[in-house]
C-alpha atoms as a PDB file:
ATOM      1  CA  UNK A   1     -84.827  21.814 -65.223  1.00  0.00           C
ATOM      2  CA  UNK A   2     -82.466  22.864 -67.993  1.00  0.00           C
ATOM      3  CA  UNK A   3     -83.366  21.171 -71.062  1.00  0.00           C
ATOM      4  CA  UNK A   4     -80.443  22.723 -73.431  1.00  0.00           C
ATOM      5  CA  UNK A   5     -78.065  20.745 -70.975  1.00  0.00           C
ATOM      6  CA  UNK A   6     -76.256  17.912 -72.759  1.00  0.00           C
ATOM      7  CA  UNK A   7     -77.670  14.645 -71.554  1.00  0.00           C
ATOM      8  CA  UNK A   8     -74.659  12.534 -72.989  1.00  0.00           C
ATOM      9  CA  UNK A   9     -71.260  13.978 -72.853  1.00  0.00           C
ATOM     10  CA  UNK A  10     -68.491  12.502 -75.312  1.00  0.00           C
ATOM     11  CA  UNK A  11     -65.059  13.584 -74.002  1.00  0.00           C
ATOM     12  CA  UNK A  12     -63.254  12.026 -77.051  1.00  0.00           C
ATOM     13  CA  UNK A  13     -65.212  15.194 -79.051  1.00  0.00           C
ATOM     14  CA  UNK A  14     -64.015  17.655 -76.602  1.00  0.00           C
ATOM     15  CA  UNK A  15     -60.859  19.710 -77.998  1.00  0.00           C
ATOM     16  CA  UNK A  16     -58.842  21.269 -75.190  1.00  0.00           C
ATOM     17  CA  UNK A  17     -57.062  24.096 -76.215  1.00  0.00           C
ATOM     18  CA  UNK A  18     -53.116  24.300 -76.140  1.00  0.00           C
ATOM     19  CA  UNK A  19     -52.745  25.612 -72.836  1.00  0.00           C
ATOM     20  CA  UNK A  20     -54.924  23.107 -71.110  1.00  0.00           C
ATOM     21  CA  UNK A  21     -53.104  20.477 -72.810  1.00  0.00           C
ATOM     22  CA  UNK A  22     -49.687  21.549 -71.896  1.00  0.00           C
ATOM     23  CA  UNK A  23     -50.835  22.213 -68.380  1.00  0.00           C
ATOM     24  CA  UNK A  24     -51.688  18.570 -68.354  1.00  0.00           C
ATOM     25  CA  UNK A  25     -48.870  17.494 -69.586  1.00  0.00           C
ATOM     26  CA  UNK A  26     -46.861  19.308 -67.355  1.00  0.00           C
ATOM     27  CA  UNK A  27     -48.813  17.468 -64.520  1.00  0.00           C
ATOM     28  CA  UNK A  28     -48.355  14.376 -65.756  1.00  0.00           C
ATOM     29  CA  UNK A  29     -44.254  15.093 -65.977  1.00  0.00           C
ATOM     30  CA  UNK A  30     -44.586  16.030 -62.645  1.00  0.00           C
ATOM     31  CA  UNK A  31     -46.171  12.443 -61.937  1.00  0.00           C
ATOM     32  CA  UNK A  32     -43.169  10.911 -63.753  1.00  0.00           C
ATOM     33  CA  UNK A  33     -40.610  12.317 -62.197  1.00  0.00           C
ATOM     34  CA  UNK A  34     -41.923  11.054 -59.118  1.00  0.00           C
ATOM     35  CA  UNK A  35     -41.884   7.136 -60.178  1.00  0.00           C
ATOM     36  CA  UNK A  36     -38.766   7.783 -62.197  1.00  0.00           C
ATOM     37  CA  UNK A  37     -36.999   9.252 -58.917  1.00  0.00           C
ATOM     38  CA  UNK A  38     -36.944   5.497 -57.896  1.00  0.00           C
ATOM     39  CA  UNK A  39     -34.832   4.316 -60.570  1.00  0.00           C
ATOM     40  CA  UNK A  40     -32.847   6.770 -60.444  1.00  0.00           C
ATOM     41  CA  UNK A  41     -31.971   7.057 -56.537  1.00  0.00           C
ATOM     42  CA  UNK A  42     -31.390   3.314 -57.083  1.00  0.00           C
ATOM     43  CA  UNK A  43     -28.706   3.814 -59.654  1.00  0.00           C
ATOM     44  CA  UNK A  44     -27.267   6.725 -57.635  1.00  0.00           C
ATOM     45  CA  UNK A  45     -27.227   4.800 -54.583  1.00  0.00           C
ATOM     46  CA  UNK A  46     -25.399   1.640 -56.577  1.00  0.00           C
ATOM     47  CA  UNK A  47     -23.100   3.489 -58.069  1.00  0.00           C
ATOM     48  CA  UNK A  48     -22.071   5.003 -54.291  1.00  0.00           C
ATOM     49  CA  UNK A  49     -21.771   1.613 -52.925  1.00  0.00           C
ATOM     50  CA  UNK A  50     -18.348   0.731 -54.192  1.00  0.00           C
ATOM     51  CA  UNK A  51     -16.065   0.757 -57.385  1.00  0.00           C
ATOM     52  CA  UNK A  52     -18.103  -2.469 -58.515  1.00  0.00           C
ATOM     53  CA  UNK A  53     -21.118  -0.786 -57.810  1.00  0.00           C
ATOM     54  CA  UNK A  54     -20.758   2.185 -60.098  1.00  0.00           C
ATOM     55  CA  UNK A  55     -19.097  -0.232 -62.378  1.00  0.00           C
ATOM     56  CA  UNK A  56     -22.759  -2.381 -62.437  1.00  0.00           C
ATOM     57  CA  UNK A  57     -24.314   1.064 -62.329  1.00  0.00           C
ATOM     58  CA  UNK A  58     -22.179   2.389 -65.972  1.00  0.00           C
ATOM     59  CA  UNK A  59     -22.595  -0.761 -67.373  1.00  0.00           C
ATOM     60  CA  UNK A  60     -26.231  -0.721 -66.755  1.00  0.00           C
ATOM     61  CA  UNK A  61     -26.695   2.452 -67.954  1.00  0.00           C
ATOM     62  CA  UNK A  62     -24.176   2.426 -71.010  1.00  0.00           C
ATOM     63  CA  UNK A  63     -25.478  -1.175 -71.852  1.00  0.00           C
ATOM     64  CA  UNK A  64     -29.713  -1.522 -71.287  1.00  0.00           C
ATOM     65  CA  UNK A  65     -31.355  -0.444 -73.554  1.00  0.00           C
ATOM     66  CA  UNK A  66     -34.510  -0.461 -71.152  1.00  0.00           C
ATOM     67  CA  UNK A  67     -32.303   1.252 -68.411  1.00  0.00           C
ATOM     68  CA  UNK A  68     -31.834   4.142 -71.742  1.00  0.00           C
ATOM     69  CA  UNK A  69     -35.301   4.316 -72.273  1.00  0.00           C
ATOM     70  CA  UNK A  70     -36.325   5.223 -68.550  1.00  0.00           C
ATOM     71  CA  UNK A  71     -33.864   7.491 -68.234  1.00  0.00           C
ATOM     72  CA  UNK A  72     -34.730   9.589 -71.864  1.00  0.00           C
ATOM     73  CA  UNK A  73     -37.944   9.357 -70.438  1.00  0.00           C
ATOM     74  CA  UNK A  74     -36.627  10.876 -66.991  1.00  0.00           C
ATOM     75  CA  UNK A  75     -34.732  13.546 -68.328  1.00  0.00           C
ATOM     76  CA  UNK A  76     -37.544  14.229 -71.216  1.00  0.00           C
ATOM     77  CA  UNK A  77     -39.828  14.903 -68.097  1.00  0.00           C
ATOM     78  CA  UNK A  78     -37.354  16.913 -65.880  1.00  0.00           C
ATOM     79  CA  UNK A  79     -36.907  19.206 -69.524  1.00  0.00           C
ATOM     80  CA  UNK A  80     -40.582  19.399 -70.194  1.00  0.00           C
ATOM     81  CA  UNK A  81     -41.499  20.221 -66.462  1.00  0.00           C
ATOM     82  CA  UNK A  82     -38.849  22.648 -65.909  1.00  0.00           C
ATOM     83  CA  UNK A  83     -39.575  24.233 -69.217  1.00  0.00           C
ATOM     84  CA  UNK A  84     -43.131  24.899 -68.167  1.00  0.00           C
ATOM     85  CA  UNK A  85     -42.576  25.418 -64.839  1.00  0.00           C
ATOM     86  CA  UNK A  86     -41.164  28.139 -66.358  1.00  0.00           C
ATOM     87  CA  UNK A  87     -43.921  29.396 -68.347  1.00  0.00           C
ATOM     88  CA  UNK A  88     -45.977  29.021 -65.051  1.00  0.00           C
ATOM     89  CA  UNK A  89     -43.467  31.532 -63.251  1.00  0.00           C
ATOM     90  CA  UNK A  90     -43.622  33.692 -66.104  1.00  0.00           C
ATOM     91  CA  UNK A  91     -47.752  33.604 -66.071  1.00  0.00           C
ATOM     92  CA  UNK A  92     -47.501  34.555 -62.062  1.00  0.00           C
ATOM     93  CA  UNK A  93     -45.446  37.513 -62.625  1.00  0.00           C
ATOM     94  CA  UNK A  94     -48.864  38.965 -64.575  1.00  0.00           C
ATOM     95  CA  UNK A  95     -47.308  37.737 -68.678  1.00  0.00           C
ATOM     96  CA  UNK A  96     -49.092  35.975 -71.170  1.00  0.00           C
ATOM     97  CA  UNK A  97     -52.377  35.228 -69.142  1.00  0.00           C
ATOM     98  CA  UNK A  98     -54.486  36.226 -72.129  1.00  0.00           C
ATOM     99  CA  UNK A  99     -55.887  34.354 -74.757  1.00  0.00           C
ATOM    100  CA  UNK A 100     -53.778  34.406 -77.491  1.00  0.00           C
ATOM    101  CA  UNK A 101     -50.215  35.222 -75.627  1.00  0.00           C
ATOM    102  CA  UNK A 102     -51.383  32.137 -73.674  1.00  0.00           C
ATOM    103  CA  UNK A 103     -51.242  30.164 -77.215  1.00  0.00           C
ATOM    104  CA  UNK A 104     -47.872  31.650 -77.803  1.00  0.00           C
ATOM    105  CA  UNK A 105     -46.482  30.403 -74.625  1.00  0.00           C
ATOM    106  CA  UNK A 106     -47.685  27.086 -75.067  1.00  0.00           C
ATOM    107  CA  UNK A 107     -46.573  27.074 -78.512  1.00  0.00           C
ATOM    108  CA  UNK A 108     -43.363  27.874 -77.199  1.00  0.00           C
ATOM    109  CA  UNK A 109     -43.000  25.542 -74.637  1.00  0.00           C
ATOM    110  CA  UNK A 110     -43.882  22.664 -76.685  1.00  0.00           C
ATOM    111  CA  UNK A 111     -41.427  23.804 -78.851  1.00  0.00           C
ATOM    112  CA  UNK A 112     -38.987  24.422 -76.698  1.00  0.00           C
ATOM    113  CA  UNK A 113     -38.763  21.263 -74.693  1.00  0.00           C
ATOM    114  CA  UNK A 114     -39.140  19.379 -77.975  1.00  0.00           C
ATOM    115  CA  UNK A 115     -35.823  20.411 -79.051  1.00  0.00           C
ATOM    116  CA  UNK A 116     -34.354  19.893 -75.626  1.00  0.00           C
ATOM    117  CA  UNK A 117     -36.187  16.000 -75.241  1.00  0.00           C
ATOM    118  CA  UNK A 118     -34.313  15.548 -79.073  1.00  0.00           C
ATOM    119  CA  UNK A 119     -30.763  16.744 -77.518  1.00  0.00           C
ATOM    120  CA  UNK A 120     -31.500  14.886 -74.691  1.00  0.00           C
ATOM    121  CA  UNK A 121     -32.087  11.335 -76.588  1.00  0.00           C
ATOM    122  CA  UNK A 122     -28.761  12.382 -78.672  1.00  0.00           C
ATOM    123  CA  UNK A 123     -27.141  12.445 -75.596  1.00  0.00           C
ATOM    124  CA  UNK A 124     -28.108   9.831 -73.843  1.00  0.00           C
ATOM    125  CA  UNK A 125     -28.405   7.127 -77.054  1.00  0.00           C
END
C-alpha cells in the first residue's frame, strides 16, 4: 500500500493550468450551443412561418431583454468554440503542443474570443 498517496483530495486547491481550462471551456461551449440551438431553431422557425411571425420573431429579439441575453450568450459560445476549435486544428497539424507554446495558444484564444464576445454584445445590445 502506498502511504505517500493523498487520503483526502480537495479539488477547490487544485490549479489547472490554462490549457486545461480553456479545453474545458471549450467543452462546455460546445454543451451550450447544443441547448441554445433550441431557442434559436424556434426563432428561425417563427420567423419562417409568416410576415407576423418574423414580425413576433424581430420584436422578440429587438425587444427582450432575456431573448438578448440568450442569444449574446449563443453567439459568445459559437465565437469561443470556433475560436478554439481552431486552436485544436492548429494543435493536430503538430503546432503548439508543448508546454509553453501551449500557454501561448491559450493565452491567445482567451484573448481572442474575448474581444470577439465584446463585439458581439455591441452588436447585439
Amino acid at each position: 500500500m502506498n502511504k505517500k498517496r493523498p487520503v483526502n483530495l480537495d479539488l477547490q486547491t487544485i490549479k489547472l493550468p490554462l490549457p486545461a481550462v480553456t479545453s474545458i471551456i471549450h467543452r462546455v461551449t460546445g454543451v451550450a450551443l447544443f441547448f441554445g440551438a433550441i431557442f434559436v431553431v424556434y426563432v428561425f422557425g417563427l420567423s419562417l412561418q409568416s410576415q407576423a411571425g418574423f414580425d413576433a420573431a424581430s420584436d422578440l429579439l429587438s425587444n427582450s431583454f432575456l431573448a438578448k441575453l440568450i442569444m449574446w450568450g449563443f453567439v459568445s459560445a459559437l465565437l469561443y468554440h470556433f475560436v478554439a476549435g481552431i486552436k485544436h486544428l492548429i494543435m493536430d497539424l503538430g503546432h503548439c503542443e508543448e508546454l509553453e507554446s501551449g500557454k501561448l495558444a491559450a493565452k491567445v484564444t482567451l484573448i481572442v474570443a474575448g474581444v470577439l464576445v465584446l463585439l458581439a454584445g455591441v452588436w447585439i445590445w
